[in-house]
PDB file of N, CA and C in Angstrom:
ATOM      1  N   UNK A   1       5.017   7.299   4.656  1.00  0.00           N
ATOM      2  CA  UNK A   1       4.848   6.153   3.781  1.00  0.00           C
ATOM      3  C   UNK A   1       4.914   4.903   4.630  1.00  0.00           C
ATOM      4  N   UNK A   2       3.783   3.866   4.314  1.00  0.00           N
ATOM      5  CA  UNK A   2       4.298   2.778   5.042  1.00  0.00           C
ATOM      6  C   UNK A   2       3.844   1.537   4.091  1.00  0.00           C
ATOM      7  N   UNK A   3       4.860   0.774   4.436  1.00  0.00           N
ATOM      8  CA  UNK A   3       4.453  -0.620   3.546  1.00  0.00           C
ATOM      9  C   UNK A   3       4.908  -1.620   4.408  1.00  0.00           C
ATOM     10  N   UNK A   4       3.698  -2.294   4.274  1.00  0.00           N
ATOM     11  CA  UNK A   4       3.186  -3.697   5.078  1.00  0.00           C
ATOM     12  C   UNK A   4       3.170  -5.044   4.104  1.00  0.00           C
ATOM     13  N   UNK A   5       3.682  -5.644   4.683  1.00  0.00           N
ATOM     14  CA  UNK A   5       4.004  -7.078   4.267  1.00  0.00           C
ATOM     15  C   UNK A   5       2.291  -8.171   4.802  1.00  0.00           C
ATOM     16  N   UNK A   6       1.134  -8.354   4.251  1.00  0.00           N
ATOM     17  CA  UNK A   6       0.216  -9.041   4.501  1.00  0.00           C
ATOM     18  C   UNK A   6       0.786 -10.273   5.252  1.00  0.00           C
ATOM     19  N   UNK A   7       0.089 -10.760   6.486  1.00  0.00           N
ATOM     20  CA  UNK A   7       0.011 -12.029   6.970  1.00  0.00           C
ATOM     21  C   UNK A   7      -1.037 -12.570   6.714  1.00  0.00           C
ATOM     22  N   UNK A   8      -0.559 -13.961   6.634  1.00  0.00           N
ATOM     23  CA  UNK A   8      -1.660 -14.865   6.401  1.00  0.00           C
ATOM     24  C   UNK A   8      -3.208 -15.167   6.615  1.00  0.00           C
ATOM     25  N   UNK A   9      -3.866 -15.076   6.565  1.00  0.00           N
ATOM     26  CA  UNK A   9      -5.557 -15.099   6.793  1.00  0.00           C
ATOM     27  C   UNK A   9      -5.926 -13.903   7.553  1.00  0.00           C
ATOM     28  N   UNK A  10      -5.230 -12.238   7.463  1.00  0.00           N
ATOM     29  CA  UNK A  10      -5.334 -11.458   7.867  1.00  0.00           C
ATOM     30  C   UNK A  10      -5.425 -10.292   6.862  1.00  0.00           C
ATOM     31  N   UNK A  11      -4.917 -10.571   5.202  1.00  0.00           N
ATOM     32  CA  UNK A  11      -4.860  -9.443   4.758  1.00  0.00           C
ATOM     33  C   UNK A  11      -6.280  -8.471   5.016  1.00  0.00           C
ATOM     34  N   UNK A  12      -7.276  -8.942   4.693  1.00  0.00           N
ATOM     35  CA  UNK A  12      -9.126  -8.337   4.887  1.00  0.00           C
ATOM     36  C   UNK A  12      -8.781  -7.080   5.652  1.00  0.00           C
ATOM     37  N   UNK A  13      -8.057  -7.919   6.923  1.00  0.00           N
ATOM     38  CA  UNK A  13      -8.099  -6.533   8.137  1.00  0.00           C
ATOM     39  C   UNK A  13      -7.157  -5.656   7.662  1.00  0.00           C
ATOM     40  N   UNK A  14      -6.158  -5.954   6.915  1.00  0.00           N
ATOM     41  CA  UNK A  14      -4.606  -5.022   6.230  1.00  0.00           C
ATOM     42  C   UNK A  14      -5.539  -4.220   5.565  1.00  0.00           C
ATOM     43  N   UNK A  15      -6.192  -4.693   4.386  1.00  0.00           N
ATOM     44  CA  UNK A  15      -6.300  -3.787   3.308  1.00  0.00           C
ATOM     45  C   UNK A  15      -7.934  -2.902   3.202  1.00  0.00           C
ATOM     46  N   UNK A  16      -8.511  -3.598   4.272  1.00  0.00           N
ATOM     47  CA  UNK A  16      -9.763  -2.675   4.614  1.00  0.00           C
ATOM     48  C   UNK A  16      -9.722  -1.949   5.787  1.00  0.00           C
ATOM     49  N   UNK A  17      -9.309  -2.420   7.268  1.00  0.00           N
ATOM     50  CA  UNK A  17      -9.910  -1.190   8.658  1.00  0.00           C
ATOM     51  C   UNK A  17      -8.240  -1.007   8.135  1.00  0.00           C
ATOM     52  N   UNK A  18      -7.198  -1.275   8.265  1.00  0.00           N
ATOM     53  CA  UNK A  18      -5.927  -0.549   8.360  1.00  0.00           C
ATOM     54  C   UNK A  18      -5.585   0.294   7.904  1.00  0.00           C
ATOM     55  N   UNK A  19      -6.088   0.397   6.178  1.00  0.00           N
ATOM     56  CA  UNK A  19      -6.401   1.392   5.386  1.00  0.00           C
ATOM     57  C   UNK A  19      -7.183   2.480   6.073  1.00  0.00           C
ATOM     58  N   UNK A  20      -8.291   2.196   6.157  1.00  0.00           N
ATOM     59  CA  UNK A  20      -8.975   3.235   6.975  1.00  0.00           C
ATOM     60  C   UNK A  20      -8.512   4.100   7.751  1.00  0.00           C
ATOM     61  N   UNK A  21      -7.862   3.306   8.352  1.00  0.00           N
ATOM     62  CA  UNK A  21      -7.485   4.125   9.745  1.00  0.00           C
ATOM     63  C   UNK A  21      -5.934   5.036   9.178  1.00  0.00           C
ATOM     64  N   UNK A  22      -5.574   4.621   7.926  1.00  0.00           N
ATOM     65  CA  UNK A  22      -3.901   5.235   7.911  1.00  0.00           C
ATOM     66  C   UNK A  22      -4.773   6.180   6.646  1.00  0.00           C
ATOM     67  N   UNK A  23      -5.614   6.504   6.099  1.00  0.00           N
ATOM     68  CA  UNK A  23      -6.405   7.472   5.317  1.00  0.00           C
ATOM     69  C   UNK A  23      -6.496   8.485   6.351  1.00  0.00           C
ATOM     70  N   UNK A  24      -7.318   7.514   7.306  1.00  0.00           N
ATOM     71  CA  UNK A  24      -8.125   8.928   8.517  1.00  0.00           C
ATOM     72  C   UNK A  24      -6.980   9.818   8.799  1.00  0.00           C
ATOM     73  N   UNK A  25      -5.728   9.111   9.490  1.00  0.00           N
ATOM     74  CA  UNK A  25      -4.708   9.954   9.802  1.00  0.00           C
ATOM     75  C   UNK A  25      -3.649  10.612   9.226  1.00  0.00           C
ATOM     76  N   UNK A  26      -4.133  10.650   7.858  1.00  0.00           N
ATOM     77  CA  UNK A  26      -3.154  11.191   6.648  1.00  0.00           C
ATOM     78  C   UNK A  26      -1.698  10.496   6.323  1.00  0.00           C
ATOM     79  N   UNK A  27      -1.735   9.120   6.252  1.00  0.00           N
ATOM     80  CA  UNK A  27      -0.713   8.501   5.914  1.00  0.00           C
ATOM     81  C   UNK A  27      -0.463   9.241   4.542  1.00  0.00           C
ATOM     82  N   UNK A  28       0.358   9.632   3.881  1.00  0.00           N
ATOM     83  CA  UNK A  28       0.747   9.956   2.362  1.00  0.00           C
ATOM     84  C   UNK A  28       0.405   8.419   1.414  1.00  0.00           C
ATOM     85  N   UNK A  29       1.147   7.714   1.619  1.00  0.00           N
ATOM     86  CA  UNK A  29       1.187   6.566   0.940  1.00  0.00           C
ATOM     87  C   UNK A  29       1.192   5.440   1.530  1.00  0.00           C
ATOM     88  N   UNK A  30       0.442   4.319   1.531  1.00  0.00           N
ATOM     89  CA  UNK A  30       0.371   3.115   1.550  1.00  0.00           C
ATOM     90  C   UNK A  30       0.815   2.064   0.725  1.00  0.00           C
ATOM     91  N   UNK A  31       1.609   1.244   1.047  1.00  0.00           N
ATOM     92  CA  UNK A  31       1.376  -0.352  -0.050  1.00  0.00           C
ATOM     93  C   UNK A  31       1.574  -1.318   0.896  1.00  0.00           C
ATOM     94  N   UNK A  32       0.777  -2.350   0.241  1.00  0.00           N
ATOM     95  CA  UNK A  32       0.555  -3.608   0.768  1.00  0.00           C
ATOM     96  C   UNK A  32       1.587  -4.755  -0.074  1.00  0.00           C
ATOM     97  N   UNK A  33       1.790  -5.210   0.575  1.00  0.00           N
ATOM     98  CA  UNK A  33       3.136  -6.782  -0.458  1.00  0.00           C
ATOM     99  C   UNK A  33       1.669  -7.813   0.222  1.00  0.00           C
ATOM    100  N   UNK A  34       1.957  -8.403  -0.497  1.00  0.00           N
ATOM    101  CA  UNK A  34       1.530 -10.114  -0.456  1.00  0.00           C
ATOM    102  C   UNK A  34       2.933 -11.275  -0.693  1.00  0.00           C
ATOM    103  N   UNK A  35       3.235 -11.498   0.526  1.00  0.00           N
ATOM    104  CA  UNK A  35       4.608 -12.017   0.178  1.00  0.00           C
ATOM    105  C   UNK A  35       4.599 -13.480  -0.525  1.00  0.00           C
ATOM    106  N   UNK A  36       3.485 -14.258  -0.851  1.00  0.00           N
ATOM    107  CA  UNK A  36       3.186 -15.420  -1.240  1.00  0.00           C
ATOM    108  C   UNK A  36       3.556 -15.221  -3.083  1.00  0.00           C
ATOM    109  N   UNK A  37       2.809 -14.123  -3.522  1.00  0.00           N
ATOM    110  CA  UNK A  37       2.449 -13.794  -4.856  1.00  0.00           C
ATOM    111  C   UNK A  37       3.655 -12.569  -5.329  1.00  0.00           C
ATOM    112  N   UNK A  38       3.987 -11.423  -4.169  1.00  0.00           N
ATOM    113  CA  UNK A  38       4.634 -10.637  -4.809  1.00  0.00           C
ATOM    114  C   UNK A  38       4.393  -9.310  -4.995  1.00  0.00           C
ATOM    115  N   UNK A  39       2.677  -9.726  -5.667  1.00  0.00           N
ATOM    116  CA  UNK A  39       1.556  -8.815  -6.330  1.00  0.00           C
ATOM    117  C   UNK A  39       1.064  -7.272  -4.848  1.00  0.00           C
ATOM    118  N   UNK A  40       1.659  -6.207  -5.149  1.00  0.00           N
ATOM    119  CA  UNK A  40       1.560  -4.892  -4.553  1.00  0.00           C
ATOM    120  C   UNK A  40       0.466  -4.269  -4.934  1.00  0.00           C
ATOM    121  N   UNK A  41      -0.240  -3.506  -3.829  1.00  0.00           N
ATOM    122  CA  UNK A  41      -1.544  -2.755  -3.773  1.00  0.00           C
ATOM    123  C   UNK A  41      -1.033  -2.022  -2.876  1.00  0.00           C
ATOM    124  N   UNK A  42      -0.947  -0.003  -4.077  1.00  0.00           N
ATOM    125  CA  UNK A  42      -1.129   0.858  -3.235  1.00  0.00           C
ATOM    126  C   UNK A  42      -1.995   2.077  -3.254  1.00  0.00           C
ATOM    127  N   UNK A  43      -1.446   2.658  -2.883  1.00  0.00           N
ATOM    128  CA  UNK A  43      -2.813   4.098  -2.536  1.00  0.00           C
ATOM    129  C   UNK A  43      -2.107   5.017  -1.980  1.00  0.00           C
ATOM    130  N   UNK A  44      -2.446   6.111  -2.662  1.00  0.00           N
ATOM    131  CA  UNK A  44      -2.086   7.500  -2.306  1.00  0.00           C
ATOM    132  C   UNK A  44      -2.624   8.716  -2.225  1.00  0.00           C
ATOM    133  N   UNK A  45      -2.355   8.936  -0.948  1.00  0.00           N
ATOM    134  CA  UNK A  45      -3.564  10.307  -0.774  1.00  0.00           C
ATOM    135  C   UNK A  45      -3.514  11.353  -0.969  1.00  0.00           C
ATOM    136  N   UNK A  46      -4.324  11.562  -1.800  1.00  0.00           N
ATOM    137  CA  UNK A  46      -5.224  13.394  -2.214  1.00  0.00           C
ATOM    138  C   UNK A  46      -6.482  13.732  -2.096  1.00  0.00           C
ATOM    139  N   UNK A  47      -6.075  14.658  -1.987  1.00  0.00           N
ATOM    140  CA  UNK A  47      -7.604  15.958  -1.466  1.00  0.00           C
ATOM    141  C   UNK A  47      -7.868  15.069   0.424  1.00  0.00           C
ATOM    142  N   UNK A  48      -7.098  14.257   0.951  1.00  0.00           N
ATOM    143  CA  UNK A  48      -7.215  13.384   2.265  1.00  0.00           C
ATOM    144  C   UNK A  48      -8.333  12.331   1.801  1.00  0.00           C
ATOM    145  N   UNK A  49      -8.350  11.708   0.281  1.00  0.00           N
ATOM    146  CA  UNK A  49      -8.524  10.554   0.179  1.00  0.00           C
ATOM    147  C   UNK A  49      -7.214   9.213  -0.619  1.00  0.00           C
ATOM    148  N   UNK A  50      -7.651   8.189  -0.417  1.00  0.00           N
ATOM    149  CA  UNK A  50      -6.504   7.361  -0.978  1.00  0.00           C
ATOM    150  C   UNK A  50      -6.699   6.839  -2.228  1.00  0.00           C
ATOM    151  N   UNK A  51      -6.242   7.130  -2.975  1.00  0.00           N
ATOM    152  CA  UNK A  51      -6.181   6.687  -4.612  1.00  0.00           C
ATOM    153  C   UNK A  51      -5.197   5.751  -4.884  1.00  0.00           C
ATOM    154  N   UNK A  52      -6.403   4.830  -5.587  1.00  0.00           N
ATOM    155  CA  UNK A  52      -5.020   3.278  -5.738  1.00  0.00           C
ATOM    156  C   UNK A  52      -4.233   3.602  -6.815  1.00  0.00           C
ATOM    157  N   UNK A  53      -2.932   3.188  -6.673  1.00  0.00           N
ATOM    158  CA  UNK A  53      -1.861   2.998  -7.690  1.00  0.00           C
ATOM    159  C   UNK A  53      -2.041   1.774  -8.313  1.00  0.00           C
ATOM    160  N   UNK A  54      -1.125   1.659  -9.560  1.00  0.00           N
ATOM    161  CA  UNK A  54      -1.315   0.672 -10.590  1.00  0.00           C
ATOM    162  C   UNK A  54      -0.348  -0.428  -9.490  1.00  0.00           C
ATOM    163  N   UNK A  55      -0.937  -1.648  -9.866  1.00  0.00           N
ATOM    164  CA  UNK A  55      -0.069  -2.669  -9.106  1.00  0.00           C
ATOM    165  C   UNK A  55       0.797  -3.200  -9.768  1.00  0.00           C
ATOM    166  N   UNK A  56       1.602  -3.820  -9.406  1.00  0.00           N
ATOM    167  CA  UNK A  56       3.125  -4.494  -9.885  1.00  0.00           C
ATOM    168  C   UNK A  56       3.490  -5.594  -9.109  1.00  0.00           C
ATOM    169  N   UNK A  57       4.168  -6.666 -10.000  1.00  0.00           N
ATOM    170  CA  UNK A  57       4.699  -7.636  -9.066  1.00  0.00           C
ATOM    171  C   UNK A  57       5.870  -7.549  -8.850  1.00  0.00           C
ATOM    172  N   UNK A  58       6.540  -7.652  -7.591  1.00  0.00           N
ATOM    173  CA  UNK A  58       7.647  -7.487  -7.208  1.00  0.00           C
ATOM    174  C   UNK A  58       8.682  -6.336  -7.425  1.00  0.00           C
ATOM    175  N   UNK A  59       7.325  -5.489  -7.172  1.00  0.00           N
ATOM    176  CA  UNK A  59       7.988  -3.736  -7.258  1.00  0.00           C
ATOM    177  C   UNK A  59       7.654  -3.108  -7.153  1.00  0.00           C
ATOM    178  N   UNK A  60       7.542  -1.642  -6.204  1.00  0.00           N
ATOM    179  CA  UNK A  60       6.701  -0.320  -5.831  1.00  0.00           C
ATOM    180  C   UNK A  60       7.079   0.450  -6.324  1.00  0.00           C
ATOM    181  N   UNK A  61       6.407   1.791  -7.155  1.00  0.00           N
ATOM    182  CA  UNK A  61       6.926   2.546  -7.560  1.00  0.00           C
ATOM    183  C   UNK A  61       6.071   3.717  -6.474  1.00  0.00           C
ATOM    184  N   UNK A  62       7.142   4.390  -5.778  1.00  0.00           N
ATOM    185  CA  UNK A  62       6.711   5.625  -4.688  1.00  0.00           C
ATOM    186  C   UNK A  62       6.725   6.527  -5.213  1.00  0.00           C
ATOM    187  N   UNK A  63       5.074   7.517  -5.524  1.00  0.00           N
ATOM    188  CA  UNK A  63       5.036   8.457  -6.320  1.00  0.00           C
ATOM    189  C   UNK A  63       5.549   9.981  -5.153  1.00  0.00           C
ATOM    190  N   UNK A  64       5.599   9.156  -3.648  1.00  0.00           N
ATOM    191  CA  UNK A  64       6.211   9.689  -2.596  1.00  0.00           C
ATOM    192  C   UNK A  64       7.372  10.411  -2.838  1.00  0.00           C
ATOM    193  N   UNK A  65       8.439   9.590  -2.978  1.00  0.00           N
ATOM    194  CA  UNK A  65       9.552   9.646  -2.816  1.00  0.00           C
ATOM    195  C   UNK A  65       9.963   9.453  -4.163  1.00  0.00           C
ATOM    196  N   UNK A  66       9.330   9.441  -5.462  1.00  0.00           N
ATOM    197  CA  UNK A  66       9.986   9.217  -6.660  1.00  0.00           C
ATOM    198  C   UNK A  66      11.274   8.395  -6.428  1.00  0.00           C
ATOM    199  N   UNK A  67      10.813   7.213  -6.424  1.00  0.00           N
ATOM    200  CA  UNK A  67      11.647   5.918  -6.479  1.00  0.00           C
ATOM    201  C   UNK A  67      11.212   4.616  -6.764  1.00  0.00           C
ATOM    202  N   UNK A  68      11.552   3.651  -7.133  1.00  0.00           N
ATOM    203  CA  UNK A  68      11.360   2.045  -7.250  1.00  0.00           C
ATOM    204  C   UNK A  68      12.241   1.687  -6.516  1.00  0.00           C
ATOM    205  N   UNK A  69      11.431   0.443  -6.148  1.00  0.00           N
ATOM    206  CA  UNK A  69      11.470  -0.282  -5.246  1.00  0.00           C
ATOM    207  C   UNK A  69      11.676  -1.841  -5.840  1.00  0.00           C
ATOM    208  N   UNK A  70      12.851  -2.451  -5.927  1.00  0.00           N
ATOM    209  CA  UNK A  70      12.396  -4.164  -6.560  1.00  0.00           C
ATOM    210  C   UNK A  70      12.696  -4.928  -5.320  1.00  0.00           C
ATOM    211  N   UNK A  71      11.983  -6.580  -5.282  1.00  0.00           N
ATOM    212  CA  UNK A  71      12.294  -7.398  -4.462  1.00  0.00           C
ATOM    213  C   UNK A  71      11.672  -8.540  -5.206  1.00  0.00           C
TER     214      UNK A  71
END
């Protein structure tokens, strides 16, 4: 599982080649924070593709690890 905190005028590269590349190598789960907004984008992989999860502000729910997450 990994979750990344977006930097500034960089998310594009976070949430398109980074993705990519953590799909290619079978990351389980991804989420992205946007620390400005809050607002979480994730994805979780099956069949070795990534399926987005419902988003939330200021909270992940890891279908990983069956847990929430608040901040």
């Amino acid at each position: 599982m990994i979750i990344e905190v977006l930097s500034p005028g960089n998310s594009r590269h976070d949430l398109v080649r980074k993705k990519e590349l953590y799909e290619e190598f079978g990351v389980k789960e991804y989420w992205a924070i946007d620390p400005d907004t809050k607002e979480t984008t994730g994805f979780l992989l099956k069949g070795g593709i990534f399926e987005s999860q419902e988003a939330h502000l200021g909270r992940i729910h890891s279908a990983l690890l069956d847990q929430t997450f608040i901040f």
